[in-house]
PDB file of N, CA and C in Angstrom:
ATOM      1  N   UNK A   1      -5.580 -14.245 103.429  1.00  0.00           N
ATOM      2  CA  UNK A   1      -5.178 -13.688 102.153  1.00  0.00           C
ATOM      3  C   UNK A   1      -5.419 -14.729 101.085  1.00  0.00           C
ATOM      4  N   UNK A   2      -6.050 -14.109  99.821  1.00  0.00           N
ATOM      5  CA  UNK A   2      -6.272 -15.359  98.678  1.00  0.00           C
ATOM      6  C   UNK A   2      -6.169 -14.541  97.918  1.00  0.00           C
ATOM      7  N   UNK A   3      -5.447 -15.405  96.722  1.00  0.00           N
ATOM      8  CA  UNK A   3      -5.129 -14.904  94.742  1.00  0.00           C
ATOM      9  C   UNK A   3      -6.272 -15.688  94.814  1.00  0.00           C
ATOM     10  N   UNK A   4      -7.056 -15.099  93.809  1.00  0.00           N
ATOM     11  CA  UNK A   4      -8.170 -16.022  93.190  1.00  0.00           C
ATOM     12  C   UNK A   4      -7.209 -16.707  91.937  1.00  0.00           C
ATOM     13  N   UNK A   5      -6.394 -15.604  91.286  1.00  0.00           N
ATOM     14  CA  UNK A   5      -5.803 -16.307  90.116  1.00  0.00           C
ATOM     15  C   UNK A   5      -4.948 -17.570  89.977  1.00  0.00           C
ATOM     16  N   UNK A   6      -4.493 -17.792  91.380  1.00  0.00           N
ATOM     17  CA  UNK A   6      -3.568 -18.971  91.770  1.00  0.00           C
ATOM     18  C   UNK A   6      -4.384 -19.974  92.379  1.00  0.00           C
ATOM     19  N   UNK A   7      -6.034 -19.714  92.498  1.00  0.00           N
ATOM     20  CA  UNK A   7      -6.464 -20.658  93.581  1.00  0.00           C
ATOM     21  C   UNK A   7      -7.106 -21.622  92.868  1.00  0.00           C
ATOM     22  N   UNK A   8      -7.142 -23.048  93.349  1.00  0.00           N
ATOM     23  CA  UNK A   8      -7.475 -24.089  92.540  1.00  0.00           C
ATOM     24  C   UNK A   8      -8.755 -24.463  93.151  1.00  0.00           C
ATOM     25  N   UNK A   9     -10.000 -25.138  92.804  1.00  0.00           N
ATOM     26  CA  UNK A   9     -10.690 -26.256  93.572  1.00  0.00           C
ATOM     27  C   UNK A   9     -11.935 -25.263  93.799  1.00  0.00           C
ATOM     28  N   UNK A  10     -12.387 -25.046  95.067  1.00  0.00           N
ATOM     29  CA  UNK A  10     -13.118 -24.081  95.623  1.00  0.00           C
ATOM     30  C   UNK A  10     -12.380 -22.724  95.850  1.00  0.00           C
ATOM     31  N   UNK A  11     -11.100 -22.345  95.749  1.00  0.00           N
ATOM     32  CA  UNK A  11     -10.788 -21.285  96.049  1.00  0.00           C
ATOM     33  C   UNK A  11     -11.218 -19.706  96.072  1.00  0.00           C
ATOM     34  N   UNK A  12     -11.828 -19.599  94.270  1.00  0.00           N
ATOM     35  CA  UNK A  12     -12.304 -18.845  94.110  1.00  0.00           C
ATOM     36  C   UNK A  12     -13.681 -18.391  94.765  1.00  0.00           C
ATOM     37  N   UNK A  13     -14.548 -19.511  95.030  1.00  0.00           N
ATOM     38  CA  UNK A  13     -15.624 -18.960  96.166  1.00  0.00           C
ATOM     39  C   UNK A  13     -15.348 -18.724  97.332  1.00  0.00           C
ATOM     40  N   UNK A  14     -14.444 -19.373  97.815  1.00  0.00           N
ATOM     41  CA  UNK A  14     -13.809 -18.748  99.541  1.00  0.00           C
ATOM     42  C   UNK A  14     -13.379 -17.119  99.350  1.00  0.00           C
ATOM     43  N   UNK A  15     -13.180 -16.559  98.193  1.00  0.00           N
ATOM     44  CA  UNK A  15     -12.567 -15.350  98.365  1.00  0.00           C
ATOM     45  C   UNK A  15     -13.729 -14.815  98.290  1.00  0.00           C
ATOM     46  N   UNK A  16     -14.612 -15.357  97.078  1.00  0.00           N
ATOM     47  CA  UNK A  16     -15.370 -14.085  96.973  1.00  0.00           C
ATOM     48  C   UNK A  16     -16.525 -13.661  97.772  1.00  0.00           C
ATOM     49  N   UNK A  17     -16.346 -14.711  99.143  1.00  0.00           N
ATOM     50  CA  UNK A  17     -17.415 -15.083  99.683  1.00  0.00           C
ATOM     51  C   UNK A  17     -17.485 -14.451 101.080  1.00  0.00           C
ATOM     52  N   UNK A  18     -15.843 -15.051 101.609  1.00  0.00           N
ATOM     53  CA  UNK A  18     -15.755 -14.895 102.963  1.00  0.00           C
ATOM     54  C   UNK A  18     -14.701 -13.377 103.131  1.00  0.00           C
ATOM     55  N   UNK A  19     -13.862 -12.978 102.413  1.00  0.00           N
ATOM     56  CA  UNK A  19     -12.799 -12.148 102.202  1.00  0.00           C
ATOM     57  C   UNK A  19     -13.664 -10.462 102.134  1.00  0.00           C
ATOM     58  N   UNK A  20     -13.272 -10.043 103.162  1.00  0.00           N
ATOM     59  CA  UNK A  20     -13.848  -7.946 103.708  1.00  0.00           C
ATOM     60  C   UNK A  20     -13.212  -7.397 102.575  1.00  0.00           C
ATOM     61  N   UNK A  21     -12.264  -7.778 101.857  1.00  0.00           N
ATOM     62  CA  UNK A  21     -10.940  -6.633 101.363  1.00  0.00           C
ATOM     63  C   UNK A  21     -11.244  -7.072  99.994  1.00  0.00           C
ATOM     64  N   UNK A  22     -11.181  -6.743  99.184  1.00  0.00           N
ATOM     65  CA  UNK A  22     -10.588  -7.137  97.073  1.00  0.00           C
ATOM     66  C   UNK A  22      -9.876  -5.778  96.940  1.00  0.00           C
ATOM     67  N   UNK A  23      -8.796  -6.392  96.304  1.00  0.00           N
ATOM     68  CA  UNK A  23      -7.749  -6.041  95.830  1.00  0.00           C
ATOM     69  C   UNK A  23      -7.967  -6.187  94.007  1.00  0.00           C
ATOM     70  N   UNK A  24      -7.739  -5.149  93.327  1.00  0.00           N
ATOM     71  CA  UNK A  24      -7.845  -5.530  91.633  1.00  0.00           C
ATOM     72  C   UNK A  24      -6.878  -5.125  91.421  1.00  0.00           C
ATOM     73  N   UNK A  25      -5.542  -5.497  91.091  1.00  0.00           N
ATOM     74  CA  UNK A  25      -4.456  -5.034  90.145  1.00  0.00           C
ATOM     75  C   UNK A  25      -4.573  -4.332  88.564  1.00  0.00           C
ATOM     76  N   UNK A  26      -4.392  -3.044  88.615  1.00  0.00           N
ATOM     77  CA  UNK A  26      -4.580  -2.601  87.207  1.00  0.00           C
ATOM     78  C   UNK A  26      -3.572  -2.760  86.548  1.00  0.00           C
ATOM     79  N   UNK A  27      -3.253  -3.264  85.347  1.00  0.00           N
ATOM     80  CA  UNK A  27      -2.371  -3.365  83.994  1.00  0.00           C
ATOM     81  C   UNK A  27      -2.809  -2.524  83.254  1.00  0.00           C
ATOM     82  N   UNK A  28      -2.177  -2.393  82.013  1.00  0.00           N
ATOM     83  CA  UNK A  28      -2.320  -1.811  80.496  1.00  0.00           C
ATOM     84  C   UNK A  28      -1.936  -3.248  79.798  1.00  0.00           C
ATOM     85  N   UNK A  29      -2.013  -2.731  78.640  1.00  0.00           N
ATOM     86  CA  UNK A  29      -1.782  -3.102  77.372  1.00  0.00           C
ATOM     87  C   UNK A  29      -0.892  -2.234  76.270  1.00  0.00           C
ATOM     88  N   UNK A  30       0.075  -1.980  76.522  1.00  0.00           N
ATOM     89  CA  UNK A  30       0.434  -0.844  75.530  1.00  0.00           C
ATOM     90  C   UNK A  30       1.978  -0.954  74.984  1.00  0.00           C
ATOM     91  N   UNK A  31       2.272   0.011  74.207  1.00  0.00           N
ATOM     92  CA  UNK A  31       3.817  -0.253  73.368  1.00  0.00           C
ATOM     93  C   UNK A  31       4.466   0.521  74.442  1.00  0.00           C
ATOM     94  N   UNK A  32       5.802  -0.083  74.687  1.00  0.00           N
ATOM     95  CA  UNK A  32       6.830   0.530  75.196  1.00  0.00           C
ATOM     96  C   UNK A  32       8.255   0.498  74.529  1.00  0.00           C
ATOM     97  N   UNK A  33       7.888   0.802  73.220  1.00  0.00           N
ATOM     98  CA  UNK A  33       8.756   0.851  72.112  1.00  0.00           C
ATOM     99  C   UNK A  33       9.325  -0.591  71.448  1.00  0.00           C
ATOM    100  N   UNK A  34      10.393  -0.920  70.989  1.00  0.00           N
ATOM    101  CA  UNK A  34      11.076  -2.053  70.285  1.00  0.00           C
ATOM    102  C   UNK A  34      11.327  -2.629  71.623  1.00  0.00           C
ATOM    103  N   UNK A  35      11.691  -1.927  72.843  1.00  0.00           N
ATOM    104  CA  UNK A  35      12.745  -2.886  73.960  1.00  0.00           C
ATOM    105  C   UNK A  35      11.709  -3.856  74.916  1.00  0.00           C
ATOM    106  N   UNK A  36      10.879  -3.400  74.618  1.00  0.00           N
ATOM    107  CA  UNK A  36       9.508  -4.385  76.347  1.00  0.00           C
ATOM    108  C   UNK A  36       8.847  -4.330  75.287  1.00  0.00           C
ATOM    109  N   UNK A  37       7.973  -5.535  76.077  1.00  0.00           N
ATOM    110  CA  UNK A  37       6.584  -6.133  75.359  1.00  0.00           C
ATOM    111  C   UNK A  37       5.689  -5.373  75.889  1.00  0.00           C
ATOM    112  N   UNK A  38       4.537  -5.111  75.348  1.00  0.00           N
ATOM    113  CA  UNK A  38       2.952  -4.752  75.385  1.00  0.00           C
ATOM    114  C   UNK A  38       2.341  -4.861  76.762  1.00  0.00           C
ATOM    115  N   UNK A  39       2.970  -5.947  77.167  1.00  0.00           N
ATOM    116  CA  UNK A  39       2.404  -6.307  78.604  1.00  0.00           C
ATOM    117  C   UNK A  39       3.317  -5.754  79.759  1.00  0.00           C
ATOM    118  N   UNK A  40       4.328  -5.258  79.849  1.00  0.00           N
ATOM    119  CA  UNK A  40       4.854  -4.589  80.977  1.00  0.00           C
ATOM    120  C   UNK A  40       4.383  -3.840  81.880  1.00  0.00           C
ATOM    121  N   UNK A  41       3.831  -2.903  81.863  1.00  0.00           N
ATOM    122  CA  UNK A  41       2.754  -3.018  82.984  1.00  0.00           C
ATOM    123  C   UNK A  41       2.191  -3.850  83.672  1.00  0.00           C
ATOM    124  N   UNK A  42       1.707  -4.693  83.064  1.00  0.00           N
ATOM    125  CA  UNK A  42       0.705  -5.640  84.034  1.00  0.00           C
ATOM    126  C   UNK A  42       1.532  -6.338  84.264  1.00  0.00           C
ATOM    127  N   UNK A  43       3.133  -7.032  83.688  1.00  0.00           N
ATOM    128  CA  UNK A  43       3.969  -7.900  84.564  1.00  0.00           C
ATOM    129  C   UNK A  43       4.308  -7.277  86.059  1.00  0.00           C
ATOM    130  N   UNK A  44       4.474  -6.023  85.569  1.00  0.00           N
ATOM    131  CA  UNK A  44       5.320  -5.396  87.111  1.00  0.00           C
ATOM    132  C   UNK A  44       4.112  -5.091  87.844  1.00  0.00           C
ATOM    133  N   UNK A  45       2.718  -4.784  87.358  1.00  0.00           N
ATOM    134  CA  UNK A  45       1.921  -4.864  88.522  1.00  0.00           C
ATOM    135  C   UNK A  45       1.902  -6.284  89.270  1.00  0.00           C
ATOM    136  N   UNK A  46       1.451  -7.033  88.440  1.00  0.00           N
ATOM    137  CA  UNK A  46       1.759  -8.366  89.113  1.00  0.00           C
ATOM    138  C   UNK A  46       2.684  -8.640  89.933  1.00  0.00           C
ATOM    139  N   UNK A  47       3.785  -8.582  89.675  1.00  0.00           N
ATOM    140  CA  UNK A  47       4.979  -8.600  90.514  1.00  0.00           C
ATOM    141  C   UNK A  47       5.085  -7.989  91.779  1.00  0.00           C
ATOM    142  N   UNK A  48       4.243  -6.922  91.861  1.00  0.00           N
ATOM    143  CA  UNK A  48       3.948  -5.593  93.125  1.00  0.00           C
ATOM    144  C   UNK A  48       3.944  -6.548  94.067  1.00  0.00           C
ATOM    145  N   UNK A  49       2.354  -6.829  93.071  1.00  0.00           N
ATOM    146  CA  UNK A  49       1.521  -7.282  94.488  1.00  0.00           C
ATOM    147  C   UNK A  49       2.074  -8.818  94.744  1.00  0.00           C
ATOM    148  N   UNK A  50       2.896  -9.675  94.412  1.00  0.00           N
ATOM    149  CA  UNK A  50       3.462 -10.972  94.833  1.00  0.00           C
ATOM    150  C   UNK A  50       4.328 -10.906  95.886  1.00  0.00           C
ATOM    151  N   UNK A  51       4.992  -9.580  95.664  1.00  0.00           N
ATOM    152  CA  UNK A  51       5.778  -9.254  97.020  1.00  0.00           C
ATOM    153  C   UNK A  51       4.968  -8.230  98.093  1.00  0.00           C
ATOM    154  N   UNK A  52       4.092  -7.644  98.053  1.00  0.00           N
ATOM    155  CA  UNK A  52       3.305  -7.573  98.893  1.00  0.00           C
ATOM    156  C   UNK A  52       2.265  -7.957  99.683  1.00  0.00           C
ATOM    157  N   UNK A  53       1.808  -9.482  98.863  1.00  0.00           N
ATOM    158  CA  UNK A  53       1.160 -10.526  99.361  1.00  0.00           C
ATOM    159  C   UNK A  53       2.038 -10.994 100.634  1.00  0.00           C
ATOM    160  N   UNK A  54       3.285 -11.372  99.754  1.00  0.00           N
ATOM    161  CA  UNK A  54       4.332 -11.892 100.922  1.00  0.00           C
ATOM    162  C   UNK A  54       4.577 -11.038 102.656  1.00  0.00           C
ATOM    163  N   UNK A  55       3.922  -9.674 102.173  1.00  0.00           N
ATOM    164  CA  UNK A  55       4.129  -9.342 103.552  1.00  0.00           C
ATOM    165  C   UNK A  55       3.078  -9.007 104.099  1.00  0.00           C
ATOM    166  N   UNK A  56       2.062  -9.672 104.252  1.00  0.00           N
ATOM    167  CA  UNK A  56       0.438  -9.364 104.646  1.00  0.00           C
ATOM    168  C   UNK A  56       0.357 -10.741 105.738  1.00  0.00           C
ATOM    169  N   UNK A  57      -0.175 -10.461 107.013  1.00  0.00           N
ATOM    170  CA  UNK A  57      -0.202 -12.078 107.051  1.00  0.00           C
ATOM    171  C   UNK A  57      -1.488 -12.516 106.634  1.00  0.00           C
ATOM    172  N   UNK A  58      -1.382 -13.775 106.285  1.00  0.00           N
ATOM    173  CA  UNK A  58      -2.050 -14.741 105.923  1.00  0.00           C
ATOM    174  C   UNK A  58      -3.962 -14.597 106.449  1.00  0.00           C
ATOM    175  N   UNK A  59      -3.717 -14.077 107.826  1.00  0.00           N
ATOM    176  CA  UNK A  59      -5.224 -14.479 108.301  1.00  0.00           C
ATOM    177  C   UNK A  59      -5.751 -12.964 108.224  1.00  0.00           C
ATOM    178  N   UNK A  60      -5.405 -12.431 107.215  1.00  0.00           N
ATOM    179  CA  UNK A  60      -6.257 -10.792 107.182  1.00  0.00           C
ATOM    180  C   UNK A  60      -7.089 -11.124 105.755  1.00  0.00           C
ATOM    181  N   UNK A  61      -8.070 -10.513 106.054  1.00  0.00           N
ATOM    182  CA  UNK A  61      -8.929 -11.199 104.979  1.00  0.00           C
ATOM    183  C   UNK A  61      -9.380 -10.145 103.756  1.00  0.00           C
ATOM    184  N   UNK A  62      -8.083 -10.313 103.077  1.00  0.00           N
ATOM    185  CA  UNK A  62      -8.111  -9.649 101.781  1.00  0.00           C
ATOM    186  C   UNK A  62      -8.218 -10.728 100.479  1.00  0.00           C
ATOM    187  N   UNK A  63      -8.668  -9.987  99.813  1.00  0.00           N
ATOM    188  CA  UNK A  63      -8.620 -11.276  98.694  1.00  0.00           C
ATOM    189  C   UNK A  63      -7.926 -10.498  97.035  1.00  0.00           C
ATOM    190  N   UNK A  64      -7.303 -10.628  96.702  1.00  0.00           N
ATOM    191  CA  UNK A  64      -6.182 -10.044  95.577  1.00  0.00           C
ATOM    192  C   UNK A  64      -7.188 -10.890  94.413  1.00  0.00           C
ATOM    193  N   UNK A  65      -7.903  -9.916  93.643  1.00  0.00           N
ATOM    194  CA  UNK A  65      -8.376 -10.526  92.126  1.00  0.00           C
ATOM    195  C   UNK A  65      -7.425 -10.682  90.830  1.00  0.00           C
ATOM    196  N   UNK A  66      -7.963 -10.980  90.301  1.00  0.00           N
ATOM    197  CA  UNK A  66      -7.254 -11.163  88.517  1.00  0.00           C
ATOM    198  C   UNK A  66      -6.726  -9.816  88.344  1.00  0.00           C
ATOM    199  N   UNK A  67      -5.568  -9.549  87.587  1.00  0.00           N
ATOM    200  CA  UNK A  67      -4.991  -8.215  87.035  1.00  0.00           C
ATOM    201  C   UNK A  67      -5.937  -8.167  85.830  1.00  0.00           C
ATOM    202  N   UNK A  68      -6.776  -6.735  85.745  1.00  0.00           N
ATOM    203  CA  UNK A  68      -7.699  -5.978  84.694  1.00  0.00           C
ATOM    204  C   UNK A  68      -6.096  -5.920  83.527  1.00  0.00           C
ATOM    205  N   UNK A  69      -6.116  -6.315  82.545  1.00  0.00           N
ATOM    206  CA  UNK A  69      -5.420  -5.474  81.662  1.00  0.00           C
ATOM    207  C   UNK A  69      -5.521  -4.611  80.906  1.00  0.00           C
ATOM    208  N   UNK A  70      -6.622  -4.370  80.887  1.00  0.00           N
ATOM    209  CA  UNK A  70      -7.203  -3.183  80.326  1.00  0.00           C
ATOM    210  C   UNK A  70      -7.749  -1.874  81.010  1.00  0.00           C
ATOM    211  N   UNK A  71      -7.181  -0.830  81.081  1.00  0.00           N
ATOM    212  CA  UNK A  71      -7.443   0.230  81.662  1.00  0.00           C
ATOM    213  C   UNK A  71      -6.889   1.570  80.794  1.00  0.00           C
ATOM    214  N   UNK A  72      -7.441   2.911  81.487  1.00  0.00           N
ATOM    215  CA  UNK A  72      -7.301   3.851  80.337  1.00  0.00           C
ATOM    216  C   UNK A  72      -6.221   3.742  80.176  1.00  0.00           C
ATOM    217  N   UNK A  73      -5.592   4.286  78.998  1.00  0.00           N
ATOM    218  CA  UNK A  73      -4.515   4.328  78.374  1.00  0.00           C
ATOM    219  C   UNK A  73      -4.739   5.515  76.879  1.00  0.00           C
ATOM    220  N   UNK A  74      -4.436   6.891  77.483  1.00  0.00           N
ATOM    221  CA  UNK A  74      -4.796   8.438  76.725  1.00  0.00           C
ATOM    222  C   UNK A  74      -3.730   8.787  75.873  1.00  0.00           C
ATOM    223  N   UNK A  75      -2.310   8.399  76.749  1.00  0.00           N
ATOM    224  CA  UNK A  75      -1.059   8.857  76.336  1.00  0.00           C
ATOM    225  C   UNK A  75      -0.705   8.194  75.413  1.00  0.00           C
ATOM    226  N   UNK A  76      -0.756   6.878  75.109  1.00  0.00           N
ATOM    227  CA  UNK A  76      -0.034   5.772  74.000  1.00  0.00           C
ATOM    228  C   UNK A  76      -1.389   5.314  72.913  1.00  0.00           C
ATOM    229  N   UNK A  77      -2.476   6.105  73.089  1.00  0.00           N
ATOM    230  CA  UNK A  77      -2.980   6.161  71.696  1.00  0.00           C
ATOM    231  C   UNK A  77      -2.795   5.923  70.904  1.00  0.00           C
ATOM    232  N   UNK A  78      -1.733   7.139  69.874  1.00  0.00           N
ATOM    233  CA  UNK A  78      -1.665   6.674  68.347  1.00  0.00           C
ATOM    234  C   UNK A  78      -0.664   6.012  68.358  1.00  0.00           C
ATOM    235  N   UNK A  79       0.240   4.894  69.515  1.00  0.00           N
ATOM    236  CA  UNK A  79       0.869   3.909  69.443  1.00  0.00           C
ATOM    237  C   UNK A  79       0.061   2.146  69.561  1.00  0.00           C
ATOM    238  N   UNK A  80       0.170   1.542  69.561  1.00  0.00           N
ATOM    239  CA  UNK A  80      -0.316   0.217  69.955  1.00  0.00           C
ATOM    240  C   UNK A  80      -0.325  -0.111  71.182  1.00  0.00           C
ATOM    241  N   UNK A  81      -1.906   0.161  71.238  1.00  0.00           N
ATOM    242  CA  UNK A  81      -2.029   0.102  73.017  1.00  0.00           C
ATOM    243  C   UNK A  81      -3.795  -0.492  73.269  1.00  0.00           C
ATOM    244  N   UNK A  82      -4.157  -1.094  74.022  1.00  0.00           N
ATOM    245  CA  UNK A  82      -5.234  -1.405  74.492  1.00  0.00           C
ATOM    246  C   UNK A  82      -6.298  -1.459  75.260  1.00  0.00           C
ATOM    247  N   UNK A  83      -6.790   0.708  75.614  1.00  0.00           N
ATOM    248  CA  UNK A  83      -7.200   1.077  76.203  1.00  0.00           C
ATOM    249  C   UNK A  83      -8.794   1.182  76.528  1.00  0.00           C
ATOM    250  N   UNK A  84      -9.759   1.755  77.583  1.00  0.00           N
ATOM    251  CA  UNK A  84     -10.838   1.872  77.457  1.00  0.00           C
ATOM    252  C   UNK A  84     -11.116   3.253  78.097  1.00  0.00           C
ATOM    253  N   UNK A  85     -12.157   3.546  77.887  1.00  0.00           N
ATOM    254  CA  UNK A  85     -12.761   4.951  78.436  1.00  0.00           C
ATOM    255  C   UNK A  85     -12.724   4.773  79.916  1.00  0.00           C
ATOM    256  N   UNK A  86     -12.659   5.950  80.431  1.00  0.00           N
ATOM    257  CA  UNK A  86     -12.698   5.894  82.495  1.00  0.00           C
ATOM    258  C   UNK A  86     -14.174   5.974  82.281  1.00  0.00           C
ATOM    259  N   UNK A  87     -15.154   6.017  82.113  1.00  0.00           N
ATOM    260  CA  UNK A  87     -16.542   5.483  82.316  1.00  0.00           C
ATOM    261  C   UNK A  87     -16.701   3.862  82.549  1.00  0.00           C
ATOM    262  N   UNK A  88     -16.018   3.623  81.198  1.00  0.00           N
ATOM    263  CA  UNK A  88     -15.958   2.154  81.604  1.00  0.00           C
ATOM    264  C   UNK A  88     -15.350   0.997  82.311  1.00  0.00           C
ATOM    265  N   UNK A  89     -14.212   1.755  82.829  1.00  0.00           N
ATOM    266  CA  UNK A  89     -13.372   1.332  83.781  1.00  0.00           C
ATOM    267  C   UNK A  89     -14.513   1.460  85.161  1.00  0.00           C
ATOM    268  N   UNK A  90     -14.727   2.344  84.944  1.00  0.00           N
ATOM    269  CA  UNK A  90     -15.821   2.748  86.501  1.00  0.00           C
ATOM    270  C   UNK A  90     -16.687   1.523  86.855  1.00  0.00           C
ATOM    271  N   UNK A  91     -17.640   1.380  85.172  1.00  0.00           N
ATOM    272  CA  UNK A  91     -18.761   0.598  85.637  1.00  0.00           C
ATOM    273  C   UNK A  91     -18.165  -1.077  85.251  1.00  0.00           C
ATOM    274  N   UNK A  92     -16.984  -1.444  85.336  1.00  0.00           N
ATOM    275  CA  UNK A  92     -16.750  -2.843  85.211  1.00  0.00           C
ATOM    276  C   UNK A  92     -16.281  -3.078  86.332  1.00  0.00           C
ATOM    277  N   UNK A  93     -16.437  -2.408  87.577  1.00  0.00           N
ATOM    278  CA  UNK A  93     -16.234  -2.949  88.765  1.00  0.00           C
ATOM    279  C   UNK A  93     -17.104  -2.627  89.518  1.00  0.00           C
ATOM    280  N   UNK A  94     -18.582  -2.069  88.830  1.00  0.00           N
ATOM    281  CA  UNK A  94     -19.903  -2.217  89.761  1.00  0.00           C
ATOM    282  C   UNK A  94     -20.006  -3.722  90.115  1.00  0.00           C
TER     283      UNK A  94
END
């Protein structure tokens, strides 16, 4: 199992190299009124997968990438939000 986002040195080529599995955490960017920040989504995705790292063992060869923070986002439009088209969501993980 490897975070590329936590990995220091060579890390990031061991994942992207030797690792069968990638994992991409999707976030937003968006308003969730006066009470949470913009980024809530992508904290609690993050958070998911930290405790589900924890229960993977170690020698399965997945590799967990950077959280995308940007993904569609249709509903919070005419609020402050930081979305992209599902076309382009598609082709940024060719």
């Amino acid at each position: 199992m490897a975070i590329t986002s936590e990995a220091t040195g060579g890390g990031q080529a061991v994942c992207s190299s030797r690792m069968e599995w990638r994992s991409i955490p999707l976030g937003s960017l968006e308003q969730h009124g006066p009470h949470l920040p913009c980024g809530t989504d992508t904290f609690q995705v993050n958070e998911l997968f930290k405790r589900a790292v924890q229960q993977v063992p170690s020698e399965l060869p997945v590799c967990v990438c950077p959280t995308s923070e940007y993904s569609v986002v249709q509903w919070a439009s005419p609020m402050a939000s930081a979305g992209i088209q599902p076309l382009t969501l598609e082709q940024s993980f060719d």
